[in-house]
Protein backbone atom coordinates (compact mmCIF):
# COMPACT_ATOMS: atom_id res chain seq x y z
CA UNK A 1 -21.72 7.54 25.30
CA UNK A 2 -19.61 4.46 24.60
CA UNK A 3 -16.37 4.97 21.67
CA UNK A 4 -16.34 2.58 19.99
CA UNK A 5 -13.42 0.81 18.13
CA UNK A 6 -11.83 0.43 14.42
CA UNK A 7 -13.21 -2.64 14.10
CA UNK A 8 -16.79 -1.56 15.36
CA UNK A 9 -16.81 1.54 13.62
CA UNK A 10 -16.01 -0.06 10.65
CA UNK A 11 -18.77 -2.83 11.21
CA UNK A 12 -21.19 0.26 11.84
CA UNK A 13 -20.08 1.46 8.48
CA UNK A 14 -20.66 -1.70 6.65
CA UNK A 15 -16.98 -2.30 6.35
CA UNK A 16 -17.42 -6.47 7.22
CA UNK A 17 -16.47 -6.94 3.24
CA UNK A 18 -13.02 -5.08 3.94
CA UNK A 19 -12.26 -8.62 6.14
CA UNK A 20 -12.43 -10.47 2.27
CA UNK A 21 -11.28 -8.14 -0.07
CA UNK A 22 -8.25 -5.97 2.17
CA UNK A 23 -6.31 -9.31 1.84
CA UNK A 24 -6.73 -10.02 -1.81
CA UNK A 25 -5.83 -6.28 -2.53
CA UNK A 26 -2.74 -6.50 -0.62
CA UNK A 27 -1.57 -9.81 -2.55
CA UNK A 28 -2.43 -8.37 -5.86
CA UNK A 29 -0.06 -5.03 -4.88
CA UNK A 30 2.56 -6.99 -3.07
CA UNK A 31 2.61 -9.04 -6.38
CA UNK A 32 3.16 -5.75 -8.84
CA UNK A 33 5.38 -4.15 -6.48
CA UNK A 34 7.06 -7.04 -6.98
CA UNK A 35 7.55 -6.48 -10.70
CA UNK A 36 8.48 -3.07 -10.39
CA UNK A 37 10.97 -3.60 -7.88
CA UNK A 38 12.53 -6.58 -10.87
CA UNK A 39 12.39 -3.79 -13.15
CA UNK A 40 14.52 -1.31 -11.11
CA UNK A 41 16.59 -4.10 -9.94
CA UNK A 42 17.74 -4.47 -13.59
CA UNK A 43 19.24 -0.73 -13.80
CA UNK A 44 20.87 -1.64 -10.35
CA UNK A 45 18.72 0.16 -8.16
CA UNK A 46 17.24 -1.05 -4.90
CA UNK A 47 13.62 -0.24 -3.97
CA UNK A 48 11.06 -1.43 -1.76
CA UNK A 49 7.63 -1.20 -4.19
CA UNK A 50 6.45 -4.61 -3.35
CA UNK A 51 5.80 -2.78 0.15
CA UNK A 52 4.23 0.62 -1.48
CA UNK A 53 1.99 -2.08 -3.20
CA UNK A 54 0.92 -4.53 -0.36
CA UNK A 55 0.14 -1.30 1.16
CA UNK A 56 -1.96 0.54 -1.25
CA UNK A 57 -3.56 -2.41 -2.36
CA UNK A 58 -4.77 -3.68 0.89
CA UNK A 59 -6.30 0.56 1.52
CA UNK A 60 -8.05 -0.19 -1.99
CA UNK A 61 -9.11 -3.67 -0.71
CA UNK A 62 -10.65 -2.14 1.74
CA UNK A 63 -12.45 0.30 -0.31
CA UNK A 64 -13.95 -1.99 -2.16
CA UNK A 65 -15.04 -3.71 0.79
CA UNK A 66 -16.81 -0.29 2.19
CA UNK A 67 -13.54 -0.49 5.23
CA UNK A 68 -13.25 3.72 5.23
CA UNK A 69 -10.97 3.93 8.05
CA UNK A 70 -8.46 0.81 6.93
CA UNK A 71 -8.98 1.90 3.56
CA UNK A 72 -7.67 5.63 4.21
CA UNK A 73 -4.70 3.97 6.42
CA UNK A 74 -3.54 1.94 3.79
CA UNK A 75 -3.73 4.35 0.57
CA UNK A 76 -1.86 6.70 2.50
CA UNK A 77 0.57 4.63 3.66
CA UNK A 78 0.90 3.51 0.75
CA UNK A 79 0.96 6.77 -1.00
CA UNK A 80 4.10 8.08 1.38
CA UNK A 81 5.57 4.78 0.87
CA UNK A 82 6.03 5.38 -3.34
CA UNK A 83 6.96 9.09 -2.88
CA UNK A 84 10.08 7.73 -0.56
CA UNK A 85 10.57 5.19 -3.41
CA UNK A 86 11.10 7.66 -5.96
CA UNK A 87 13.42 9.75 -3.60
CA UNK A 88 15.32 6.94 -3.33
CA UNK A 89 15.49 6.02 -6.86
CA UNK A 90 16.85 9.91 -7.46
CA UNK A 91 19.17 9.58 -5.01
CA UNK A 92 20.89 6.45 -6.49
CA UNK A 93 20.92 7.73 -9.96
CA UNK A 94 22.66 10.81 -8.92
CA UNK A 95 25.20 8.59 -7.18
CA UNK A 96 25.09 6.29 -10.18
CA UNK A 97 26.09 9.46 -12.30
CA UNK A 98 28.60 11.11 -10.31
């Protein structure tokens, strides 16, 4: 019996839409991570959210597009991605108030 790839597995399991709509969730994430790091960058923080977006919104992308395997890569990328965010962001502010 053959294995077959990510990409054939995926085409197996209908995930051909995940080619359309991984992209457009990834620009819609990179652009609110975007925001968010604007927002933090205002309290003079550094963060990298506009990657925890591109990220998670490409894995929902993919959801929508019925892509399981890219779509569980990318949520939980993005997912680890945030929770080092906000370890970083309590790291600065305890520097910022000491």
């Amino acid at each position: 019996m053959k294995e077959l790839t990510v990409q054939q597995s995926q085409q197996v399991s209908g995930g051909i839409f995940g080619f359309v709509t991984t992209p457009i969730g990834a620009v819609m994430g990179l652009a609110i991570g975007s925001v968010v790091d604007a927002a933090y960058k205002v309290s003079n923080i550094k963060t990298s959210f506009k990657w925890s977006g591109l990220q998670l919104g490409a894995g929902i992308g993919a959801a929508v597009g019925i892509a399981p395997i890219t779509a569980a890569l990318g949520i939980g990328l993005g997912v680890v991605s945030i929770v080092k965010n906000k370890n970083s962001i309590n790291q600065q502010k305890a520097a910022q108030n000491s």
